[in-house]
Protein backbone atom coordinates (compact mmCIF):
# COMPACT_ATOMS: atom_id res chain seq x y z
CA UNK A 1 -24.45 -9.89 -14.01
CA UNK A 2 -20.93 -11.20 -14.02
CA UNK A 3 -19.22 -7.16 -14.55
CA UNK A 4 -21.58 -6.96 -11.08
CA UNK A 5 -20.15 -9.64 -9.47
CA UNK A 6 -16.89 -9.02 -10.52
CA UNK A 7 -16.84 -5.14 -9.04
CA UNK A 8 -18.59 -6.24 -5.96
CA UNK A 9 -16.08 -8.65 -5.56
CA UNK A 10 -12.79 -5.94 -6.07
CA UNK A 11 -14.85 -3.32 -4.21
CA UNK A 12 -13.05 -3.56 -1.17
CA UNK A 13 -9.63 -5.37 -1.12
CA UNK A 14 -5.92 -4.44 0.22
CA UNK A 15 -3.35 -6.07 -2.29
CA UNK A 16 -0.67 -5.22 -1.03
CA UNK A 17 -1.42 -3.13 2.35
CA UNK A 18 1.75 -1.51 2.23
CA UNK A 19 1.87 2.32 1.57
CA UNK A 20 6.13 1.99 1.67
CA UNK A 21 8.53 -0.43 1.94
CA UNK A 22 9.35 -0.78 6.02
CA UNK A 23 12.52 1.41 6.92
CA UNK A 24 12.22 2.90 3.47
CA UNK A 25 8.80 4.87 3.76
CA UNK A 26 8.00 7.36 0.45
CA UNK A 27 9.85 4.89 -2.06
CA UNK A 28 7.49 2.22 -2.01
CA UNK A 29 4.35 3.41 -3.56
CA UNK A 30 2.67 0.29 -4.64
CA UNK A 31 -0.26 0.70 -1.65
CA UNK A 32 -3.65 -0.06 -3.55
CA UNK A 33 -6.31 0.31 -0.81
CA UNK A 34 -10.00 0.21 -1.44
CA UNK A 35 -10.97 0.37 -5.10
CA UNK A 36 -13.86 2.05 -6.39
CA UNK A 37 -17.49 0.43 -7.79
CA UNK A 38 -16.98 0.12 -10.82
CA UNK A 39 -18.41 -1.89 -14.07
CA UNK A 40 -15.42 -0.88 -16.87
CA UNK A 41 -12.94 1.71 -16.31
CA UNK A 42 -12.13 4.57 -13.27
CA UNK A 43 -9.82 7.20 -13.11
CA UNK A 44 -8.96 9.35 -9.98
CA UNK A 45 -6.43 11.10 -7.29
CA UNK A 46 -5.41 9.51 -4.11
CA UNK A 47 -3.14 10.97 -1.20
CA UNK A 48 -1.31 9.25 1.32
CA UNK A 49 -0.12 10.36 4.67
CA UNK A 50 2.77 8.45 6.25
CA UNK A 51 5.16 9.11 9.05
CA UNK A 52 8.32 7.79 10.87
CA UNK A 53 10.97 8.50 13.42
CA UNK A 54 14.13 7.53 12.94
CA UNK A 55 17.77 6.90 14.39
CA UNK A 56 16.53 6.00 17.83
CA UNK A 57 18.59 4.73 20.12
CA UNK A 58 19.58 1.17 20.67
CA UNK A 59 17.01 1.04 23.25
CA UNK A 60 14.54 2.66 21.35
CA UNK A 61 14.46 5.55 22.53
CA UNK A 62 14.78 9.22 21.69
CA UNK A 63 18.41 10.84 20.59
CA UNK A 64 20.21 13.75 19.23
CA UNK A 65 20.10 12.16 15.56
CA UNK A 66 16.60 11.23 15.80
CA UNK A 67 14.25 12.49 13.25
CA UNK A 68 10.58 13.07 12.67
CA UNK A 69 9.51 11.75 8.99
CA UNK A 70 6.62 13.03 7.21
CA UNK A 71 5.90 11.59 3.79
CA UNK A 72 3.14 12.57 1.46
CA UNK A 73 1.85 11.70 -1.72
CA UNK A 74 -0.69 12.61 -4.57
CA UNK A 75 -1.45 10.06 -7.08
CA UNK A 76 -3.14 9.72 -10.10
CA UNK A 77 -4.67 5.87 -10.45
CA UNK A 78 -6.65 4.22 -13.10
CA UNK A 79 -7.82 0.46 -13.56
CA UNK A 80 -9.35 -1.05 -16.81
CA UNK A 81 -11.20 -3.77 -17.35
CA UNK A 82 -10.34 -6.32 -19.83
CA UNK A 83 -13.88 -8.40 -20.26
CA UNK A 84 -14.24 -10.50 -17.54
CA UNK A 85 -11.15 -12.29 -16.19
CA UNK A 86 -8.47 -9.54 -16.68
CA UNK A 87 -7.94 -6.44 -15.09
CA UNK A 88 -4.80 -3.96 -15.53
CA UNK A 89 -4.41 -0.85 -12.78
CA UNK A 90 -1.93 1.82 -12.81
CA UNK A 91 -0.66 4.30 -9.88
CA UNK A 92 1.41 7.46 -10.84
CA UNK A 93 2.88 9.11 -7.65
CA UNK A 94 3.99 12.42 -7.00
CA UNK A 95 5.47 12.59 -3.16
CA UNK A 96 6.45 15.27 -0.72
CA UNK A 97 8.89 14.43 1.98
CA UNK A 98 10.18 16.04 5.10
CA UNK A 99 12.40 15.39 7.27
CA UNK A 100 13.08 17.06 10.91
CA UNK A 101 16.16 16.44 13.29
CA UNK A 102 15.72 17.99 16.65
CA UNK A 103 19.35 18.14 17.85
CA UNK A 104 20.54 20.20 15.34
CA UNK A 105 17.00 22.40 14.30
CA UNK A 106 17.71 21.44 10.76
CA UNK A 107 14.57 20.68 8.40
CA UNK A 108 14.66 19.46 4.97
CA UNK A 109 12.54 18.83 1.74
CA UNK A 110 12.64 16.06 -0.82
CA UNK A 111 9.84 16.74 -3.71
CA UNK A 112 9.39 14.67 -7.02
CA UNK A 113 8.38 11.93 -8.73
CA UNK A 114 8.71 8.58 -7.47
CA UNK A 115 8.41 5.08 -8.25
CA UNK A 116 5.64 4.19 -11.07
CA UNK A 117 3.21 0.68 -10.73
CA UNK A 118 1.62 -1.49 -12.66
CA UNK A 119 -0.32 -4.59 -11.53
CA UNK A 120 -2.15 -7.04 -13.82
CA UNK A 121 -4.70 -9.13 -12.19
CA UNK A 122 -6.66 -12.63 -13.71
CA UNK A 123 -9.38 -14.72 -12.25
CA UNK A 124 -8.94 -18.04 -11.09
CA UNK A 125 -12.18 -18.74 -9.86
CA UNK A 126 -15.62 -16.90 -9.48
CA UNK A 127 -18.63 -18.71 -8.33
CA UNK A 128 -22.16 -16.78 -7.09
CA UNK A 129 -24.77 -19.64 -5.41
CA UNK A 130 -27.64 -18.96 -3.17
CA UNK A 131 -27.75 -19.86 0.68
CA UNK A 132 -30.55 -21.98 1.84
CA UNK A 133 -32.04 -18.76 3.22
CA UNK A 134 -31.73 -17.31 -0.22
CA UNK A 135 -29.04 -15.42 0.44
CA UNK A 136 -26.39 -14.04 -2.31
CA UNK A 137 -23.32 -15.85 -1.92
CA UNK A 138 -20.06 -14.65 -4.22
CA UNK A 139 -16.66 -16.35 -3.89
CA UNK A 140 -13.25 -15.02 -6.49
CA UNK A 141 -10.06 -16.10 -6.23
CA UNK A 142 -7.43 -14.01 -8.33
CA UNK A 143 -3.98 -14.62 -8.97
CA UNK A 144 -1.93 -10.96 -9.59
CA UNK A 145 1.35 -9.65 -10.78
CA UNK A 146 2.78 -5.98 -10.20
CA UNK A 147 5.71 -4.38 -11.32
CA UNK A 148 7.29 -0.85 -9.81
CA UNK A 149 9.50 1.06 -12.26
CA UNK A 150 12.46 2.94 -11.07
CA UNK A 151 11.25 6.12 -12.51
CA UNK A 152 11.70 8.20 -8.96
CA UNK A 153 15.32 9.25 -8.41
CA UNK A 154 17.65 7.35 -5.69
CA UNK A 155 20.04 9.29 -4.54
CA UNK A 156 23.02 7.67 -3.72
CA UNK A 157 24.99 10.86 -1.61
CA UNK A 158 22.18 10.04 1.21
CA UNK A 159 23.67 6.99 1.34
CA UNK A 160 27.64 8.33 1.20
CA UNK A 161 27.00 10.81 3.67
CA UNK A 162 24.95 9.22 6.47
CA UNK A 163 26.21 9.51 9.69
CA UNK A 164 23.36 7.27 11.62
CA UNK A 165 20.71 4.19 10.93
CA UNK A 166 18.93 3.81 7.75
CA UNK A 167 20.45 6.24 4.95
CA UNK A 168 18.00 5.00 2.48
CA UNK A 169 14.53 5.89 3.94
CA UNK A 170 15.04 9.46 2.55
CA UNK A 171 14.37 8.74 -0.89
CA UNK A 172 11.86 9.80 -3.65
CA UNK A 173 12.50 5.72 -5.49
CA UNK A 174 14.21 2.62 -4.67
CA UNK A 175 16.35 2.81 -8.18
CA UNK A 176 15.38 -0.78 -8.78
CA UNK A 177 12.61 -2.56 -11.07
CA UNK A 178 10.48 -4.65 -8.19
CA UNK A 179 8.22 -7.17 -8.63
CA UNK A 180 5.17 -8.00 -6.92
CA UNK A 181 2.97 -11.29 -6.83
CA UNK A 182 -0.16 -11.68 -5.34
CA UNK A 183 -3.07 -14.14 -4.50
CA UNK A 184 -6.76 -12.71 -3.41
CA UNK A 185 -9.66 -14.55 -2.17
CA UNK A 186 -13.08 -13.00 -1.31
CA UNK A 187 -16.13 -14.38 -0.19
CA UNK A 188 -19.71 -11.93 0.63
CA UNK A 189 -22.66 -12.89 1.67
CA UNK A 190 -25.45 -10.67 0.54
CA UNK A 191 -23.83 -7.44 2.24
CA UNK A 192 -21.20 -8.76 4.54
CA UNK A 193 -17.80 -10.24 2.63
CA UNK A 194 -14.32 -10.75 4.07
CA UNK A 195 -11.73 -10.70 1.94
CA UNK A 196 -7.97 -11.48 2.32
CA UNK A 197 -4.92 -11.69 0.39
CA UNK A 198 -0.74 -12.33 0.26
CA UNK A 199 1.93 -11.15 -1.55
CA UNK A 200 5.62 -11.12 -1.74
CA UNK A 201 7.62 -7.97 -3.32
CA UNK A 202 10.60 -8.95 -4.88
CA UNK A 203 13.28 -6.35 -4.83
CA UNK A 204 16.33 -6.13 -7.03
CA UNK A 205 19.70 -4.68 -7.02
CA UNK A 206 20.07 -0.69 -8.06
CA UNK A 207 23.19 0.41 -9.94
CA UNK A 208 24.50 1.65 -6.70
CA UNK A 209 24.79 -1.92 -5.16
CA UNK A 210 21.87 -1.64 -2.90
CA UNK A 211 18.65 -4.02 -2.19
CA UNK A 212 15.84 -2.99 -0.67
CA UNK A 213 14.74 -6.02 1.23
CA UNK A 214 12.18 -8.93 -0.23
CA UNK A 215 8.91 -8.45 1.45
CA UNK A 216 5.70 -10.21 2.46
CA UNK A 217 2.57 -9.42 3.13
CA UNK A 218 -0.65 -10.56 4.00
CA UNK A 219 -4.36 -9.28 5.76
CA UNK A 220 -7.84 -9.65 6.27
CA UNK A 221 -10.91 -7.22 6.03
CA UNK A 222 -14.76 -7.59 6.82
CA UNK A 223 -16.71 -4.92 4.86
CA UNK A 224 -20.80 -4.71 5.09
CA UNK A 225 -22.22 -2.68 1.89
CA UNK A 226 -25.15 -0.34 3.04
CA UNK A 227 -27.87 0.92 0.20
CA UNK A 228 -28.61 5.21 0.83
CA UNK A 229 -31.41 4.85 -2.50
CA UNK A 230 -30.15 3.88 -6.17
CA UNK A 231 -26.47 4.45 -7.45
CA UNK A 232 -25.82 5.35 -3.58
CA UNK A 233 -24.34 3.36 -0.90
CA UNK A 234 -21.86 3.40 2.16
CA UNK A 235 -19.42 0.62 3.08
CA UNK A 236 -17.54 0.73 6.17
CA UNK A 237 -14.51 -1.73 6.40
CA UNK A 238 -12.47 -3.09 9.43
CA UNK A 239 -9.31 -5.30 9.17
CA UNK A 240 -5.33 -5.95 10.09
CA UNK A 241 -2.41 -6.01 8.19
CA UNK A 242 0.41 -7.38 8.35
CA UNK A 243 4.15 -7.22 6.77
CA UNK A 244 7.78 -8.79 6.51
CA UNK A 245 10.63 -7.12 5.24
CA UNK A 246 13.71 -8.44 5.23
CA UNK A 247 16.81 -6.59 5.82
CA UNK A 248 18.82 -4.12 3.06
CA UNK A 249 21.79 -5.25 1.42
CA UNK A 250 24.61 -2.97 0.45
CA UNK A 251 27.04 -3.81 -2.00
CA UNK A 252 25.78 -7.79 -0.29
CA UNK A 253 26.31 -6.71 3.07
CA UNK A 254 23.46 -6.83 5.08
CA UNK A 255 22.10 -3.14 6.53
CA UNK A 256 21.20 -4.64 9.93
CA UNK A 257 18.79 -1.27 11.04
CA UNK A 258 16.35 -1.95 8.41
CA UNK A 259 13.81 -4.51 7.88
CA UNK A 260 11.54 -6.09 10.76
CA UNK A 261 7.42 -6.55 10.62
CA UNK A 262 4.68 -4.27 11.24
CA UNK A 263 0.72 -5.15 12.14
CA UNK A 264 -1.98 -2.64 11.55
CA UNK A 265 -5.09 -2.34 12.71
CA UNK A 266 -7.48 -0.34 9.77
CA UNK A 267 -10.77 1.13 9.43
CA UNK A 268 -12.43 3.17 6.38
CA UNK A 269 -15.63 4.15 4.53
CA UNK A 270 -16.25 3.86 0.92
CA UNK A 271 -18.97 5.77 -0.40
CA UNK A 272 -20.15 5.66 -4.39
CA UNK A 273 -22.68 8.14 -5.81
CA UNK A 274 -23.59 6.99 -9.27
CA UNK A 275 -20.23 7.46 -11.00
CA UNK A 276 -18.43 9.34 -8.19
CA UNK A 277 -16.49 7.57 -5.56
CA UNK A 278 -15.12 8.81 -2.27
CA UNK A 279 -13.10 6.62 -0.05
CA UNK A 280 -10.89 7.08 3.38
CA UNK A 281 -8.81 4.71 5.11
CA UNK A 282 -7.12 5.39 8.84
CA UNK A 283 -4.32 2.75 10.05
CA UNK A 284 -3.27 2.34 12.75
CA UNK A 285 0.34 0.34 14.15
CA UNK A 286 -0.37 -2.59 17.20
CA UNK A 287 2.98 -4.45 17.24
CA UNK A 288 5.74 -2.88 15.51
CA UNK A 289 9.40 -4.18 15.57
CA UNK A 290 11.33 -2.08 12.90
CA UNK A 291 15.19 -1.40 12.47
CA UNK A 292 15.97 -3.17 15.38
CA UNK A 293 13.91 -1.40 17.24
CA UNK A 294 15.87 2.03 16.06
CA UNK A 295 12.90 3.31 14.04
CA UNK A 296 9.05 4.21 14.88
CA UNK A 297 6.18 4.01 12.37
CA UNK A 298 3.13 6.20 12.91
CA UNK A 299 -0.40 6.38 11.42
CA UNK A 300 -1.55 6.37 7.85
CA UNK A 301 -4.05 7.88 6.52
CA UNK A 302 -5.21 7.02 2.33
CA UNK A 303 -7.90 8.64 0.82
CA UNK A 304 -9.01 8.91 -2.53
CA UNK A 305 -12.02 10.59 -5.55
CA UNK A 306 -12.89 8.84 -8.16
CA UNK A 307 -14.72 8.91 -11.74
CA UNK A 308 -15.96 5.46 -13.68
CA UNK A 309 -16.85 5.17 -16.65
């Protein structure tokens, strides 16, 4: 009952809701999304869909120098049980990034690895009660720790030979070991739960003298769990997220086009057929203030197939 309870309660959480770091999109990769129903173990692929434009003007608006930012990503993810209070999951990316400028006609391609994460997770608290309409009542709280390793390459010449906003957006990893610590709290009622969450990512230093800004981030999502027969079911989510970054250092002098705060309005479906589990997640920007206003973020799209076992 309590390996129930506990994948019930994980079904359907956002720690962090961040698919790349603001102003630095493709070098993040430590979004989690919706994880699949499982008792013990999963393994899967996920892709991600992101894009940008950048080097805007100062009011915002469209330039010569401004470029249209498409950043992709396949992943292979895995999360493991440890009996009942520990959890470890894993992401491996693999991204594909593009990058158009319109002035000049000039497209390029940026293909590789980028930045592994780990995340540990351990229950606080977990309590299931009954309403006084015998209803199924689950609370968790759970107290988490990630870490991104700088395997993806950061390439310092983007840097060196920028001639507008931003020069480290283009990049496959942030060249820094990151660390990210995060609180959860869910509570469902029979069907319906909401869960939220906060975290803060703690960036460090490269060996080329540049920090990616510290970031937090926080959100809320309602989810209601619908039952197609046994082993199947459909659970369509709705939330908002919302993140902080705060602005790049370079060799300790502040980048002042990068950092800002984002909010995002989501919606997905999670479906789970015995062992298999297929997920989508759309999101969507509703106040945006980025780079000093010199840089756009579009929509996101996550989805993902699973296997437990």
């Amino acid at each position: 009952m309590k390996k129930i309870i506990l994948s019930v309660f994980l079904f359907l959480h956002f720690v962090p809701t961040f698919a790349c770091d603001i102003c630095g999109c493709g070098v993040g990769g430590n979004y989690i999304g919706l994880l699949p129903d499982f008792n013990k173990r999963f393994i899967g692929l996920r892709y991600q869909f992101n894009q940008l434009t950048t080097q805007l003007d100062v009011q915002g608006n469209r330039s010569v120098l401004t470029t249209d930012e498409k950043y992709q990503s396949m992943e292979l993810w895995g999360a493991w049980n440890i009996k009942e209070k520990w959890r470890v999951l894993s992401i491996i990316p693999y991204n594909f990034n593009e990058k158009f400028t319109e002035g000049n006609n000039s497209l390029r391609r940026k293909n590789g690895l980028s930045d592994l994460v780990i995340h540990g997770y351990y229950q606080l608290f977990g309590r299931s009660s009954s309403s006084k309409q015998n209803k199924l009542i689950v609370q968790g709280l759970w107290l988490g720790m990630g870490l991104k390793l700088p395997s993806g390459k950061y390439d310092v010449q983007e840097q060196k030979n920028a001639q507008s906003v931003n020069p480290n957006i283009f990049q496959l990893g942030t060249g820094s070991l990151d660390f990210i610590p995060s609180l959860m709290y869910d509570i469902r009622i029979q069907d319906f739960g909401i869960n939220s969450n906060v975290s803060y990512k703690i960036n460090t230093e490269n060996k080329d003298h540049y920090r990616y800004g510290n970031k937090i981030a926080g959100n809320a999502s309602a989810y209601y769990k619908i039952a197609l027969g046994k082993d199947k079911r459909i659970a369509p989510n709705l939330g908002l997220a919302y993140e902080n970054q705060w602005k790049d250092r370079n060799n300790d002098f502040l980048v002042h086009e990068t950092g800002g705060d984002l909010l995002n309005g989501n919606i997905g479906l999670e479906s789970n057929l015995n062992k298999l589990s297929l997920g989508i997640n759309f999101q969507k920007p509703i106040h945006q203030d980025l780079g000093n206003h010199r840089i756009h973020a579009g929509n996101r799209i996550l989805t993902h197939i699973s296997y437990s076992f």
